[in-house]
PDB file of N, CA and C in Angstrom:
ATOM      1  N   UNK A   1      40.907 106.073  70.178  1.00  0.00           N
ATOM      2  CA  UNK A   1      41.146 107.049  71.214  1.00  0.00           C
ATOM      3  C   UNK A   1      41.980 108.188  70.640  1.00  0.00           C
ATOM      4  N   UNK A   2      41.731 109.167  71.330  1.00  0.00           N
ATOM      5  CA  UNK A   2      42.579 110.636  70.585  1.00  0.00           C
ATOM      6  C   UNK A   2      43.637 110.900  71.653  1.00  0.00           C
ATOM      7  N   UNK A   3      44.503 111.069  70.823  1.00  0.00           N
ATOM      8  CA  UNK A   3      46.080 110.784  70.999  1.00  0.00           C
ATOM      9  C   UNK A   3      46.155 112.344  71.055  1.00  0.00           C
ATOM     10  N   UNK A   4      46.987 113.127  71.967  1.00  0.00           N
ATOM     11  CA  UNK A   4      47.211 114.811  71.938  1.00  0.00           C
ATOM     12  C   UNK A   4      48.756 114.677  72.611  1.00  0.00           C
ATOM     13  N   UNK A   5      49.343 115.873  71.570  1.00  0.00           N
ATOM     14  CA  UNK A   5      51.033 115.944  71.784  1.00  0.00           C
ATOM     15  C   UNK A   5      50.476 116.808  73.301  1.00  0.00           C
ATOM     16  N   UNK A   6      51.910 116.727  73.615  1.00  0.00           N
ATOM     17  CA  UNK A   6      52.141 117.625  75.053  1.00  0.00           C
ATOM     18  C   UNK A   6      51.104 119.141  75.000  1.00  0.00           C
ATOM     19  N   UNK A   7      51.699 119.408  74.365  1.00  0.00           N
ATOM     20  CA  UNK A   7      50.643 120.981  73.835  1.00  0.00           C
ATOM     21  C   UNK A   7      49.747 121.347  74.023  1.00  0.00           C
ATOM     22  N   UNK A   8      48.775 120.485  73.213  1.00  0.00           N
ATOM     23  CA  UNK A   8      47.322 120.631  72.878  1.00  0.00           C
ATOM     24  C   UNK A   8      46.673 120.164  74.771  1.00  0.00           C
ATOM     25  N   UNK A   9      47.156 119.108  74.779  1.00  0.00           N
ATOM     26  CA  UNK A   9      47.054 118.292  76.426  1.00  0.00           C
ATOM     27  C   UNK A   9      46.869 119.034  77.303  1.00  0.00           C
ATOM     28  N   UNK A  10      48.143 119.905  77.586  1.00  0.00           N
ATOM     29  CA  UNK A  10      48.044 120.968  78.506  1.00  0.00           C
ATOM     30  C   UNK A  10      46.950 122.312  78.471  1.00  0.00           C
ATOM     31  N   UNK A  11      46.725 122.397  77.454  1.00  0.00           N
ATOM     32  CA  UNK A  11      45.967 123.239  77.009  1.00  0.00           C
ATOM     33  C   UNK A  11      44.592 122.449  77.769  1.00  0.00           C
ATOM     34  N   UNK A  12      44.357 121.827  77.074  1.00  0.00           N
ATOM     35  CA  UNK A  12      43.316 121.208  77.067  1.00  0.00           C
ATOM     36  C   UNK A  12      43.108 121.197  78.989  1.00  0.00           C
ATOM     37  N   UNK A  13      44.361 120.081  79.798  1.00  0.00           N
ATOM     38  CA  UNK A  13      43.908 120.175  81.055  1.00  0.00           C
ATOM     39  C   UNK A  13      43.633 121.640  81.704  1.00  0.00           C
ATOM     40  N   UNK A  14      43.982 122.859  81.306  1.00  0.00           N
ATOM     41  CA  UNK A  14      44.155 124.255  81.631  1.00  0.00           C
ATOM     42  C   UNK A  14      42.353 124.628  81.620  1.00  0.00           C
ATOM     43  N   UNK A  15      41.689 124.373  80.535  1.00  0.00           N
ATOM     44  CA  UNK A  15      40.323 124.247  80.808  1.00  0.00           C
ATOM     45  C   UNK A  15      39.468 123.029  81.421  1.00  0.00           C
ATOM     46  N   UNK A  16      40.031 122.391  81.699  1.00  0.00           N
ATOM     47  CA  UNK A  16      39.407 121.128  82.561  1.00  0.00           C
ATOM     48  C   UNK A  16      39.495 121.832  84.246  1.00  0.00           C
ATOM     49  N   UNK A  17      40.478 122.660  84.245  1.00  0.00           N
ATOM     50  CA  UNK A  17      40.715 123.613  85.662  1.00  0.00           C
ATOM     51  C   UNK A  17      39.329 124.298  85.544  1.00  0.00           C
ATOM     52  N   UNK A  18      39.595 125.041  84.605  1.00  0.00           N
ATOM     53  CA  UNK A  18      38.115 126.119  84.888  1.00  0.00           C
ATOM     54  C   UNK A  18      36.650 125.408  84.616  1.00  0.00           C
ATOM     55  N   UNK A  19      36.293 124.043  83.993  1.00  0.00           N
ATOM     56  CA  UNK A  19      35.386 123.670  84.263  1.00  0.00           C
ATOM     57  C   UNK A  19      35.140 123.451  85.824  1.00  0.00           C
ATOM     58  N   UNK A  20      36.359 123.038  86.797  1.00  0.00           N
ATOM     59  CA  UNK A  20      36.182 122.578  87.964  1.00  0.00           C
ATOM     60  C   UNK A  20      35.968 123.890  88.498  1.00  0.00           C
ATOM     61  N   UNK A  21      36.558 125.277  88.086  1.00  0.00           N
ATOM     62  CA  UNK A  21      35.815 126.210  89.070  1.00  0.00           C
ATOM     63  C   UNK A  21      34.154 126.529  88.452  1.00  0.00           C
ATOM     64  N   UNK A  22      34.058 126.556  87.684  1.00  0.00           N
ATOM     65  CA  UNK A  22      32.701 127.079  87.291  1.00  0.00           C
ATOM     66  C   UNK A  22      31.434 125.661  87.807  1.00  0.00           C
ATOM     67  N   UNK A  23      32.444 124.341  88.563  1.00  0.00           N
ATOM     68  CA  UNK A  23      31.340 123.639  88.884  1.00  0.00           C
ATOM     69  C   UNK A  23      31.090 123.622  90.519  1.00  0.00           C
ATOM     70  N   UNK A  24      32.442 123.878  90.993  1.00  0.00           N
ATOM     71  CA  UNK A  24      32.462 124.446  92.107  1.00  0.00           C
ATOM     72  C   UNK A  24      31.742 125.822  92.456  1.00  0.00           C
ATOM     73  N   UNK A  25      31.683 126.955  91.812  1.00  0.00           N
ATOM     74  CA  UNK A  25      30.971 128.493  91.725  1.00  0.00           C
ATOM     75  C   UNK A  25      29.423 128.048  92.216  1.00  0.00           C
ATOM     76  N   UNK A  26      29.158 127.062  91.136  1.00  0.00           N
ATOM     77  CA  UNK A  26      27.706 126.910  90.589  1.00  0.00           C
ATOM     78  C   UNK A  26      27.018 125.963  91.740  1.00  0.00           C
ATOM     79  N   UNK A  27      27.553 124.701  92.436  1.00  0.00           N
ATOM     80  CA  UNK A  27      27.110 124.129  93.606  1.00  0.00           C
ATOM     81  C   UNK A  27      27.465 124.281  94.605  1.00  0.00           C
ATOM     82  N   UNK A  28      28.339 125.211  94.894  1.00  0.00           N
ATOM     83  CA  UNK A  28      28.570 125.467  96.685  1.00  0.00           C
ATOM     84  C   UNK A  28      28.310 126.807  96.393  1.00  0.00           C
ATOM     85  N   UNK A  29      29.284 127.452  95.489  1.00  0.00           N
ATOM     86  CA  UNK A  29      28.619 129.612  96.209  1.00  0.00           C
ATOM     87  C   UNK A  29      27.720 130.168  95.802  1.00  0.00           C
ATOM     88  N   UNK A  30      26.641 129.059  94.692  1.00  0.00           N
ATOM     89  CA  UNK A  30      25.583 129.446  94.744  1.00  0.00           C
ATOM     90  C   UNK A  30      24.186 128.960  95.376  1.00  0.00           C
ATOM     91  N   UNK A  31      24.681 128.163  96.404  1.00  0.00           N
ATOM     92  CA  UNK A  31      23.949 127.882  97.563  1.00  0.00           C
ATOM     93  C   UNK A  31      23.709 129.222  98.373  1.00  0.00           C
ATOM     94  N   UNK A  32      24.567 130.058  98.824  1.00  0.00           N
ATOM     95  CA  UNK A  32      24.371 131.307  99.203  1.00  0.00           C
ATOM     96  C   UNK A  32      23.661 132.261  98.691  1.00  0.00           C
ATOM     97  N   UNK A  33      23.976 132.406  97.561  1.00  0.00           N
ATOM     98  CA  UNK A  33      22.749 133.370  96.346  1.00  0.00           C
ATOM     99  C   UNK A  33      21.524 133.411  96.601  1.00  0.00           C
ATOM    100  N   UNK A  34      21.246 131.884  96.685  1.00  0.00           N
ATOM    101  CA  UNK A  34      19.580 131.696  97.096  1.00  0.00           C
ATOM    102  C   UNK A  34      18.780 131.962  97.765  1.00  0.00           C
ATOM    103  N   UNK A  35      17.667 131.753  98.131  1.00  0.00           N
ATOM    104  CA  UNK A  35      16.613 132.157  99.328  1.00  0.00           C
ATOM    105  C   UNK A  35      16.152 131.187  99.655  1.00  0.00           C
ATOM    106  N   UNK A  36      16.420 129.561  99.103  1.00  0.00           N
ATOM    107  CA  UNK A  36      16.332 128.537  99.635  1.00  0.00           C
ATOM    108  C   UNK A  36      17.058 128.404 100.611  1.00  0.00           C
ATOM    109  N   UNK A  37      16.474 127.297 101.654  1.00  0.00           N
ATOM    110  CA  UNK A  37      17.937 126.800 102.591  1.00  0.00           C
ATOM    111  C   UNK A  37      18.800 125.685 102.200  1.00  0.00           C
ATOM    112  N   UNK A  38      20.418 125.952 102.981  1.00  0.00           N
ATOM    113  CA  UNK A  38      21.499 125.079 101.978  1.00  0.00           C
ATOM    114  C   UNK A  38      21.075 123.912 102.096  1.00  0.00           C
ATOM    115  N   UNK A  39      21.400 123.144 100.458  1.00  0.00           N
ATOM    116  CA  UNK A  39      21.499 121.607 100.353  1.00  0.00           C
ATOM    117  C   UNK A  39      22.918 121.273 100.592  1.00  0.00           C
ATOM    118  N   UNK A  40      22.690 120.583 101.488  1.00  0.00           N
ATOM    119  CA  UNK A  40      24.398 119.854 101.945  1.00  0.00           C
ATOM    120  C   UNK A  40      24.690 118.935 100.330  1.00  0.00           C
ATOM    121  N   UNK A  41      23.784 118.657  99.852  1.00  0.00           N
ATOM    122  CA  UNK A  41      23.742 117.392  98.729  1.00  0.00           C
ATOM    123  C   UNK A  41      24.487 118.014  97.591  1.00  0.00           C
ATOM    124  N   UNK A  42      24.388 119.036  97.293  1.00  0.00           N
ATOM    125  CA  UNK A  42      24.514 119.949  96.377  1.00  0.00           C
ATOM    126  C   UNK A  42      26.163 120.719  96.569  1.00  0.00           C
ATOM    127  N   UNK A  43      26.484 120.746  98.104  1.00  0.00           N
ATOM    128  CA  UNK A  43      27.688 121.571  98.383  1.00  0.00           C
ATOM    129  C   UNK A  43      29.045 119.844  98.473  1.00  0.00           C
ATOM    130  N   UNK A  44      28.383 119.081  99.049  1.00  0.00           N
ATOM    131  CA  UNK A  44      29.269 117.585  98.650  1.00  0.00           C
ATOM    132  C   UNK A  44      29.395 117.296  97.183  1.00  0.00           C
ATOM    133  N   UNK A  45      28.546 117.273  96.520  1.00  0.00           N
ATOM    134  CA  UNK A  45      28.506 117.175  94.917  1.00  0.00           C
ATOM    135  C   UNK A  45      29.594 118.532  93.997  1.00  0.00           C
ATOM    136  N   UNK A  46      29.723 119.408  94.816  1.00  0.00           N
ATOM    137  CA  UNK A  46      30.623 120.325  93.850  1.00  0.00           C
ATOM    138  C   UNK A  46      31.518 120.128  94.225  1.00  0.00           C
ATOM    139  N   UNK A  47      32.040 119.914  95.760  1.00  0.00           N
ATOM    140  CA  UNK A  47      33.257 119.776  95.718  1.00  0.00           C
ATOM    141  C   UNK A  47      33.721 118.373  95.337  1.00  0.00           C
ATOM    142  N   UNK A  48      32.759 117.008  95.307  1.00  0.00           N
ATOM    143  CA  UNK A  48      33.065 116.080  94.723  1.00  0.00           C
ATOM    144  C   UNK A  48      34.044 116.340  93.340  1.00  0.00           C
ATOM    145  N   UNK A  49      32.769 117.097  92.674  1.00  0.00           N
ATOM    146  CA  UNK A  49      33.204 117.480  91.181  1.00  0.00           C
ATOM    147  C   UNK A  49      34.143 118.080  90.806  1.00  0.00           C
ATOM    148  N   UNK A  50      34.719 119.561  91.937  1.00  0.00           N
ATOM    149  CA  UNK A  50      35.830 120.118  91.985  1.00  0.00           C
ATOM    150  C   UNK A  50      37.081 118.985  91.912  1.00  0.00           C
ATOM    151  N   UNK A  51      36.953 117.765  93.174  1.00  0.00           N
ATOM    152  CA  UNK A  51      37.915 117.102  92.790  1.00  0.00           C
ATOM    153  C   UNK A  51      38.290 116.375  91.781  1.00  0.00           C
ATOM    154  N   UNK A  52      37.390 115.825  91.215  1.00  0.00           N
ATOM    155  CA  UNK A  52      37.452 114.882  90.299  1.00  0.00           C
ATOM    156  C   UNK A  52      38.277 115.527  88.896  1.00  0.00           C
ATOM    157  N   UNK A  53      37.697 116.743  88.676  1.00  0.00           N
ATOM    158  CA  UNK A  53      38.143 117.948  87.477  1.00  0.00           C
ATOM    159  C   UNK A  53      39.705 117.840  87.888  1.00  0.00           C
ATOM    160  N   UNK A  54      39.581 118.511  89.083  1.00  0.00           N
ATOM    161  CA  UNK A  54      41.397 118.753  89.019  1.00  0.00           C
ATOM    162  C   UNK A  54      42.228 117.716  88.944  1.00  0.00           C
ATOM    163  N   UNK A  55      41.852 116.642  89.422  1.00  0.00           N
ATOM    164  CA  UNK A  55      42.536 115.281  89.499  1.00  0.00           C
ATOM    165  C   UNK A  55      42.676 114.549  87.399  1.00  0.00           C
ATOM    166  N   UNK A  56      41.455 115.421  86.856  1.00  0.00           N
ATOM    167  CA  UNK A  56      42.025 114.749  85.599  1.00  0.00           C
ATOM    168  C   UNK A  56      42.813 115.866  85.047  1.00  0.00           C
ATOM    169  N   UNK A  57      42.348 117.030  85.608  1.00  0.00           N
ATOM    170  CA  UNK A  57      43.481 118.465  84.504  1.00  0.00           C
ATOM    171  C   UNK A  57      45.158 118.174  84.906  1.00  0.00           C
ATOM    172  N   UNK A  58      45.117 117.593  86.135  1.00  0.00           N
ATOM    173  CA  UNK A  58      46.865 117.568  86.622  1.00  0.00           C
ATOM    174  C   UNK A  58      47.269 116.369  85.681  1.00  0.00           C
ATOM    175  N   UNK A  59      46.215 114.843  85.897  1.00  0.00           N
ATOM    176  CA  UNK A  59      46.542 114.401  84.649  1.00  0.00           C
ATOM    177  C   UNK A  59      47.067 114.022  82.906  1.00  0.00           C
ATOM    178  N   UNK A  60      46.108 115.179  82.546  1.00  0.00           N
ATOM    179  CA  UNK A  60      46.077 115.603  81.577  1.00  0.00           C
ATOM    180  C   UNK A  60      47.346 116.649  81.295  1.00  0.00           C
ATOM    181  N   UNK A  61      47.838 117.279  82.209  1.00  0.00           N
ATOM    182  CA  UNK A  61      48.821 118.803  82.272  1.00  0.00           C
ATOM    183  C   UNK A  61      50.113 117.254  82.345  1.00  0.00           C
ATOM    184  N   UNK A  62      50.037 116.396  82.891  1.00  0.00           N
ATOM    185  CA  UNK A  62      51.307 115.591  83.238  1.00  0.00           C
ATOM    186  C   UNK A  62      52.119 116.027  84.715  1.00  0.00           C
ATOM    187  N   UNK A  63      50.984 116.942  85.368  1.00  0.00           N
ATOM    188  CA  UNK A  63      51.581 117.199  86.680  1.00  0.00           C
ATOM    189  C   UNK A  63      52.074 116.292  87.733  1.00  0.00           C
ATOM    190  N   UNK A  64      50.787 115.156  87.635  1.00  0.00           N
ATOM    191  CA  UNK A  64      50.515 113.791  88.088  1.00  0.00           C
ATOM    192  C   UNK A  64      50.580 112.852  87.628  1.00  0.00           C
TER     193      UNK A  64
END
């Protein structure tokens, strides 16, 4: 397993943040973009994912 000083960690959870917005962007506000009609499946699944991201970046940051 890879071992990361405080530093690199934080760093590291700091983009685990912006994966969670760019997965959030991509399954809920681009349900709107479309000309399909909304998938509820798709808007539960990002914010699933939103949580899950932030819950490991606070981890990872040592917030939590």
């Amino acid at each position: 397993m890879l071992r990361l000083r405080p530093g690199p960690r934080a760093a590291f959870g700091e983009k685990v943040l912006d994966l969670a917005n760019v997965a959030a962007a991509t399954l809920v506000f681009g349900q709107f973009v479309r000309s399909e009609p909304l998938s509820w499946t798709s808007i539960v699944a990002g914010a699933a994912l939103w949580f899950v991201f932030v819950s490991a970046a606070l981890w990872l940051m040592g917030a939590w």
